[in-house]
PDB file of N, CA and C in Angstrom:
ATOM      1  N   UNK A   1     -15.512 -13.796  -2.319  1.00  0.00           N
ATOM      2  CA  UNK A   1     -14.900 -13.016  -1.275  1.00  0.00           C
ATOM      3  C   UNK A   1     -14.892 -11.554  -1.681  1.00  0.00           C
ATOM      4  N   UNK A   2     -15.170 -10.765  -0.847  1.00  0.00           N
ATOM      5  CA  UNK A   2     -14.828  -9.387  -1.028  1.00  0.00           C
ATOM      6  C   UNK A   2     -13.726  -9.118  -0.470  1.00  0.00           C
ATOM      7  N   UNK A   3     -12.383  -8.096  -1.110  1.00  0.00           N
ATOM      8  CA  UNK A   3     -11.382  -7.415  -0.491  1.00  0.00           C
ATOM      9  C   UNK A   3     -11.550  -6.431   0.739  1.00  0.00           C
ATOM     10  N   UNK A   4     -10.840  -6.296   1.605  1.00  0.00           N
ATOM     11  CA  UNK A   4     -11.125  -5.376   3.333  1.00  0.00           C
ATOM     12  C   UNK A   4     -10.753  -4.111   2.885  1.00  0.00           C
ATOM     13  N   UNK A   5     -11.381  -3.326   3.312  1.00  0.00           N
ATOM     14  CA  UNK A   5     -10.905  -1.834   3.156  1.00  0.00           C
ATOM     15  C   UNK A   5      -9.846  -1.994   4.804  1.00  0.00           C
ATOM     16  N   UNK A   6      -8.833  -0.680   4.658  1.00  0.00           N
ATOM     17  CA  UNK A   6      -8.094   0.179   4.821  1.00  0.00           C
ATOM     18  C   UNK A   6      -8.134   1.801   5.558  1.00  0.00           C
ATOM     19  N   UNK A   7      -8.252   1.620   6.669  1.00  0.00           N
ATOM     20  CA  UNK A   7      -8.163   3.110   7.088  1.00  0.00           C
ATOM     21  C   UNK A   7      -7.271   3.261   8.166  1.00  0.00           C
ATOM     22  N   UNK A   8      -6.783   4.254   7.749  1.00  0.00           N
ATOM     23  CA  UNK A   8      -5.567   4.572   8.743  1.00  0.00           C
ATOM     24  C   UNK A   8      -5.573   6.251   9.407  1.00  0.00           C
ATOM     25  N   UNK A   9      -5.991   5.742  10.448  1.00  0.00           N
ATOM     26  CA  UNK A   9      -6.355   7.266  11.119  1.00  0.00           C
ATOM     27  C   UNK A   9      -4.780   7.612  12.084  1.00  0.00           C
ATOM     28  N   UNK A  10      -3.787   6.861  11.836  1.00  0.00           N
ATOM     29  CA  UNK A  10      -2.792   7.600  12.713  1.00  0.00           C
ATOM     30  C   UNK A  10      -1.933   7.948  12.095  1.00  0.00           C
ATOM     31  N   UNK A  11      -0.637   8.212  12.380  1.00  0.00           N
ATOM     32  CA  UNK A  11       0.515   8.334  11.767  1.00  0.00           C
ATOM     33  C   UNK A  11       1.571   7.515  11.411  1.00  0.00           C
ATOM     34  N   UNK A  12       1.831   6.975  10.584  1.00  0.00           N
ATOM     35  CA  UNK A  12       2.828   5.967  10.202  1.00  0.00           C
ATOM     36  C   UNK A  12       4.135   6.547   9.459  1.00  0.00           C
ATOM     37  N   UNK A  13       5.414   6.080   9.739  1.00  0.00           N
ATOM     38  CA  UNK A  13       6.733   6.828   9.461  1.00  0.00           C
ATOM     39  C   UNK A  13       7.754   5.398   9.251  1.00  0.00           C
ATOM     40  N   UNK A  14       8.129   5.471   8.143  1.00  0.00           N
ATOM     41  CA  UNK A  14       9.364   4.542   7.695  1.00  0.00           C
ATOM     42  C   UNK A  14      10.291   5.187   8.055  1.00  0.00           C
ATOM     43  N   UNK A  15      11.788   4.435   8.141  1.00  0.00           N
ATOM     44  CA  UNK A  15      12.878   4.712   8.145  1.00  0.00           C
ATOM     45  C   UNK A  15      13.439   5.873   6.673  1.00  0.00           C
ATOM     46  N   UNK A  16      14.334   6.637   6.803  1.00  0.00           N
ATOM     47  CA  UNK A  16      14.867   6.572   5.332  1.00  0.00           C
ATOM     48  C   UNK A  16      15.106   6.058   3.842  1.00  0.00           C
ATOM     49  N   UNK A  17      14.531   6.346   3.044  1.00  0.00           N
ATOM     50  CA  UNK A  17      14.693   5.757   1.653  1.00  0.00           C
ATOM     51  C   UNK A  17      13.805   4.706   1.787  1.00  0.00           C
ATOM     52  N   UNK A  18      13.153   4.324   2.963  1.00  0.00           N
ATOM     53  CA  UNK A  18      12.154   3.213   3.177  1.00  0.00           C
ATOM     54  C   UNK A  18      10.885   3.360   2.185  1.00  0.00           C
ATOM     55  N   UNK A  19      10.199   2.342   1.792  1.00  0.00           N
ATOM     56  CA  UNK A  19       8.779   2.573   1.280  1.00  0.00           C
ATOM     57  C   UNK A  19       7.484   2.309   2.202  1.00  0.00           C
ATOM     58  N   UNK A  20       6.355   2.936   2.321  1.00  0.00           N
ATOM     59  CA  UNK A  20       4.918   2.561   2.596  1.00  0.00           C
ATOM     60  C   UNK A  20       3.957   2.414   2.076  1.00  0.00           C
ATOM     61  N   UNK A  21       3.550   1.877   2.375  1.00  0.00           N
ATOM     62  CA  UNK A  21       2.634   0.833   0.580  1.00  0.00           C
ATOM     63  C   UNK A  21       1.105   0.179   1.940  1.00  0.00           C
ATOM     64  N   UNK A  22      -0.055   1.527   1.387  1.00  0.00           N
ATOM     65  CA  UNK A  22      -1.472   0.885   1.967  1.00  0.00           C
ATOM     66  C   UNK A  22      -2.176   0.304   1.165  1.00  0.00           C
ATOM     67  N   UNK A  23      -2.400  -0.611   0.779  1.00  0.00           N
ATOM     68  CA  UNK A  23      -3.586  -1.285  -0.261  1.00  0.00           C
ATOM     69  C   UNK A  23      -4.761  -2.214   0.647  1.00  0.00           C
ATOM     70  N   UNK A  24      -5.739  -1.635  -0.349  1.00  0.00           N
ATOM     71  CA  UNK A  24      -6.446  -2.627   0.859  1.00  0.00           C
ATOM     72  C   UNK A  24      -8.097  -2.289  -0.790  1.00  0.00           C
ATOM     73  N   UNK A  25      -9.016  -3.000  -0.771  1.00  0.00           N
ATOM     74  CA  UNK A  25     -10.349  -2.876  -0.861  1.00  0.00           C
ATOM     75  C   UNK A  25     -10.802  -1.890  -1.562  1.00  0.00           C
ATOM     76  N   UNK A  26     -10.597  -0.997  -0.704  1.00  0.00           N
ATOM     77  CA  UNK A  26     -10.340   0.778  -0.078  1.00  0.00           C
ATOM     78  C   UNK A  26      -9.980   1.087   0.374  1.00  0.00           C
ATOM     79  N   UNK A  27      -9.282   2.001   0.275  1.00  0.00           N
ATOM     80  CA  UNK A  27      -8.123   2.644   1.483  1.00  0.00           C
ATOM     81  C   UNK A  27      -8.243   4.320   1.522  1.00  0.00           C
ATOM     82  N   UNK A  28      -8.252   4.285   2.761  1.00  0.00           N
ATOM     83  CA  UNK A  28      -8.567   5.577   3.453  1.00  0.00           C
ATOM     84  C   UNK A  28      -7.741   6.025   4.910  1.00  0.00           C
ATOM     85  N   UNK A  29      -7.103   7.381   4.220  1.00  0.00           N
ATOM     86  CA  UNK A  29      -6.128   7.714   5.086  1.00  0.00           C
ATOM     87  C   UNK A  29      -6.170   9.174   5.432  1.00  0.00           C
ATOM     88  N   UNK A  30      -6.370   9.426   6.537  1.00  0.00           N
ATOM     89  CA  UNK A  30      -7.289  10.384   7.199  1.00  0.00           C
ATOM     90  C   UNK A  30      -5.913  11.306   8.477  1.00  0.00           C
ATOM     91  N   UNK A  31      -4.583   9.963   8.220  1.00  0.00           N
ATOM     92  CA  UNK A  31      -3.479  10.411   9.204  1.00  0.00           C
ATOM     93  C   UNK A  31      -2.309  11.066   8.371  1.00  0.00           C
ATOM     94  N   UNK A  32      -1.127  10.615   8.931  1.00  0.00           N
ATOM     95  CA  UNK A  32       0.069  11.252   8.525  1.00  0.00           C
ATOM     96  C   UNK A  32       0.576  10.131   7.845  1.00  0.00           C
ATOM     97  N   UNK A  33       1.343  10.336   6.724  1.00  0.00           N
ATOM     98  CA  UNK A  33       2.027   9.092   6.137  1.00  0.00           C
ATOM     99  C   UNK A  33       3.421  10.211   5.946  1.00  0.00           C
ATOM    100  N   UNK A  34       4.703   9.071   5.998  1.00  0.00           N
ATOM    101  CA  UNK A  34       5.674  10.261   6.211  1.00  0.00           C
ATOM    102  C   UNK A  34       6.957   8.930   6.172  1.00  0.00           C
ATOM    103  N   UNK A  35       7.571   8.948   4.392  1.00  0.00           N
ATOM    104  CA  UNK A  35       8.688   8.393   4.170  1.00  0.00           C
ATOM    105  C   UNK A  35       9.701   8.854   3.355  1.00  0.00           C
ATOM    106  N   UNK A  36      10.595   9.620   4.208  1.00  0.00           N
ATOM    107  CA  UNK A  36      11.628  10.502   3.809  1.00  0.00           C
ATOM    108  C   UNK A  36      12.551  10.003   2.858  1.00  0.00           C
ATOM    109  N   UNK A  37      12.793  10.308   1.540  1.00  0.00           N
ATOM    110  CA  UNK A  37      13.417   9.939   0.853  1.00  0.00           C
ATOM    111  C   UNK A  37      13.081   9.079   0.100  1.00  0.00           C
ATOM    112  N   UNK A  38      11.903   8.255   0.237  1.00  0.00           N
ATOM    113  CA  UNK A  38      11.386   6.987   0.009  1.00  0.00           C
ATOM    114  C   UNK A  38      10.439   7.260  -0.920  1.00  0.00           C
ATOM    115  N   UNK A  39       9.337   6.018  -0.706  1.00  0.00           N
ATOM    116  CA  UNK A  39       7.985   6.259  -1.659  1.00  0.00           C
ATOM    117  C   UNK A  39       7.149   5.901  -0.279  1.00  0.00           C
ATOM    118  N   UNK A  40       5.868   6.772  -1.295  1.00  0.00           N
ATOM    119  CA  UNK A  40       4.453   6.342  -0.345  1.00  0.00           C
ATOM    120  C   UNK A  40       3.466   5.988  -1.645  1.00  0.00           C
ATOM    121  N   UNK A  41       3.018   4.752  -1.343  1.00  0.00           N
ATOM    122  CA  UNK A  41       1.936   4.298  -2.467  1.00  0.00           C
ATOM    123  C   UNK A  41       0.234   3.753  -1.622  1.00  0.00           C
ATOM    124  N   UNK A  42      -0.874   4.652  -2.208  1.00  0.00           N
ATOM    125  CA  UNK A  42      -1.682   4.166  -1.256  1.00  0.00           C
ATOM    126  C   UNK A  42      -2.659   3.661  -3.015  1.00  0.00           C
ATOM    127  N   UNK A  43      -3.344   2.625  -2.471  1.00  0.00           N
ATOM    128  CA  UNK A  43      -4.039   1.828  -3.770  1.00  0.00           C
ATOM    129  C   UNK A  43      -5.010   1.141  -3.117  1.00  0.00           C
ATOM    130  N   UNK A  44      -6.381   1.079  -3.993  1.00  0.00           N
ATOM    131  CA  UNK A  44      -7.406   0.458  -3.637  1.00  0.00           C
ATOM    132  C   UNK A  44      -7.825  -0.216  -4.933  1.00  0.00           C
ATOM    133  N   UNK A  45      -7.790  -1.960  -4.800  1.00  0.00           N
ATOM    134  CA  UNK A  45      -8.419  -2.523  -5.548  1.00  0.00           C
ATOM    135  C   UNK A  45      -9.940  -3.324  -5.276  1.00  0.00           C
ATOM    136  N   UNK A  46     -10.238  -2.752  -6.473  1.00  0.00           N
ATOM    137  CA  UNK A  46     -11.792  -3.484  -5.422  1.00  0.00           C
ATOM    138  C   UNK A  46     -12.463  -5.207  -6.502  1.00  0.00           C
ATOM    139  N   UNK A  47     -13.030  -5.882  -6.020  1.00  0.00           N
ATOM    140  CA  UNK A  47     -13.679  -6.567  -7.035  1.00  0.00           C
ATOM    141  C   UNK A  47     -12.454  -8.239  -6.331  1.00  0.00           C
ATOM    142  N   UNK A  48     -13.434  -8.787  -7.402  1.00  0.00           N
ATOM    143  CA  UNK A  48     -12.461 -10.388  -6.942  1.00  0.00           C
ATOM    144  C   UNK A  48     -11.073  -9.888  -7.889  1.00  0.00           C
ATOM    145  N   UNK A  49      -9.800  -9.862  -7.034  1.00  0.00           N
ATOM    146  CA  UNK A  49      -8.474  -9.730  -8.031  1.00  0.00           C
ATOM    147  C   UNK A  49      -7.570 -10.032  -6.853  1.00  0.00           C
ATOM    148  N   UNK A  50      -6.567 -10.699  -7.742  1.00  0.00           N
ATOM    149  CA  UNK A  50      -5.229 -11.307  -6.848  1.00  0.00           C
ATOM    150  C   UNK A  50      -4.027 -10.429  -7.090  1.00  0.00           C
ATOM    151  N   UNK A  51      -3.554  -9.851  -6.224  1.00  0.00           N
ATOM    152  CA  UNK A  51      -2.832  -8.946  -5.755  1.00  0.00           C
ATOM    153  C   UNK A  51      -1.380  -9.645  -5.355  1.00  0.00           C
ATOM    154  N   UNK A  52      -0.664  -9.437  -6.598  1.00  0.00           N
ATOM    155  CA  UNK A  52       0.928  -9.590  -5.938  1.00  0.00           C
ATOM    156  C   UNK A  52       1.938  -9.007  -5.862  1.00  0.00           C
ATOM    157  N   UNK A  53       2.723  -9.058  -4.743  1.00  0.00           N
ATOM    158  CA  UNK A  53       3.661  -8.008  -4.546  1.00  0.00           C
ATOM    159  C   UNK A  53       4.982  -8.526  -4.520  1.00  0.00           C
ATOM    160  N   UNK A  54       6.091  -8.300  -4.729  1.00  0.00           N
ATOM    161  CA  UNK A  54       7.286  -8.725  -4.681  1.00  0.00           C
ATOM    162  C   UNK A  54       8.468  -8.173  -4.666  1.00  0.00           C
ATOM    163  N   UNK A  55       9.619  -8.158  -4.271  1.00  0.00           N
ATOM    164  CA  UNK A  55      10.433  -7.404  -4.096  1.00  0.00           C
ATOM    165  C   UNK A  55      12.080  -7.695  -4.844  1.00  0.00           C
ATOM    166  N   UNK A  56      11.756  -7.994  -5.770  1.00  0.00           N
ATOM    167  CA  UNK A  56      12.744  -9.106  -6.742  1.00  0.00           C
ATOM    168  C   UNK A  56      13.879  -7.824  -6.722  1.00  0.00           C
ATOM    169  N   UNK A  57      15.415  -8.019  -6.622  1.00  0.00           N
ATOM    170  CA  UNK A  57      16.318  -6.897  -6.646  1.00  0.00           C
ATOM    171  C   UNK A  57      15.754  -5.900  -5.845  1.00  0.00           C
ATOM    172  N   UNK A  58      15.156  -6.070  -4.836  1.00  0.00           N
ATOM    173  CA  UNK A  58      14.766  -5.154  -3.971  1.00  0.00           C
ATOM    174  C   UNK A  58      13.757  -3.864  -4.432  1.00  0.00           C
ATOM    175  N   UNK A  59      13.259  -4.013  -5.245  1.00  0.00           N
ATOM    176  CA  UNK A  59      12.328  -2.918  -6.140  1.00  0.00           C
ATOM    177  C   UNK A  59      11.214  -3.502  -6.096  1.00  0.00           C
ATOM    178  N   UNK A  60       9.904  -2.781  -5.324  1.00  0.00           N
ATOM    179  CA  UNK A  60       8.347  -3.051  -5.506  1.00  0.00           C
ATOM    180  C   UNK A  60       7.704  -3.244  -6.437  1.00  0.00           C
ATOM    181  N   UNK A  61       7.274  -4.155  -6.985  1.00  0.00           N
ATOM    182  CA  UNK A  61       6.167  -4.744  -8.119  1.00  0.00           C
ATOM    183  C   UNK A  61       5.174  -4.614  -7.381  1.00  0.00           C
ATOM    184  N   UNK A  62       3.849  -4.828  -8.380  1.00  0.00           N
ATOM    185  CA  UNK A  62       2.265  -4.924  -8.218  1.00  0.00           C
ATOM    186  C   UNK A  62       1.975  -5.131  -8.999  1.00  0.00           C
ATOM    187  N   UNK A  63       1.405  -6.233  -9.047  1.00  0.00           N
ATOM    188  CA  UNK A  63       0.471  -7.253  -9.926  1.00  0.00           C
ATOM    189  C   UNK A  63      -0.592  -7.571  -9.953  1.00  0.00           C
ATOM    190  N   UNK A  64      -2.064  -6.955 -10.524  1.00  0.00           N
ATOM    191  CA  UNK A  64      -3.343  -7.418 -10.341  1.00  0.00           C
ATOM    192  C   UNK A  64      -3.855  -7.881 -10.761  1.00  0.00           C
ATOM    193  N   UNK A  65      -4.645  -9.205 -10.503  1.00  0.00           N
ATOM    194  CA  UNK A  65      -5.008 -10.308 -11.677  1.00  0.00           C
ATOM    195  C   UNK A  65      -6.672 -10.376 -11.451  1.00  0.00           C
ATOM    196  N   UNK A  66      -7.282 -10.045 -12.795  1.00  0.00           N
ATOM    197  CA  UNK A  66      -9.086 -10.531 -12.571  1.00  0.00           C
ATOM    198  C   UNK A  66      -9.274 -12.010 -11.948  1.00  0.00           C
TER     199      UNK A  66
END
């Protein structure tokens, strides 16, 4: 399998202290990303890898496995 790329040509906006998190293949962002107070994480993994995310105590992990 190959991983999907990612493009985001519009504008995307979280709430406060919110996070936005693009991962994809490739990722390509060409719009507005806009999270006040928060985080913005954009990541591209490419290749066969298993990707995990979790939110244990409410805090974002990322995990990439060959």
């Amino acid at each position: 399998y190959q991983p999907a790329s990612l493009l985001n040509a519009g504008n995307l906006t979280v709430l406060p202290g919110k996070n936005l998190t693009l991962l994809g293949g490739s990722t390509i962002n060409t719009g507005q990303l806009t999270a006040p107070s928060g985080t913005i994480t954009v990541a591209a993994v490419s290749g066969e890898n298993v990707v995990r995310i979790s939110q244990t105590g409410h805090l974002l992990s990322l995990e990439i496995k060959p």
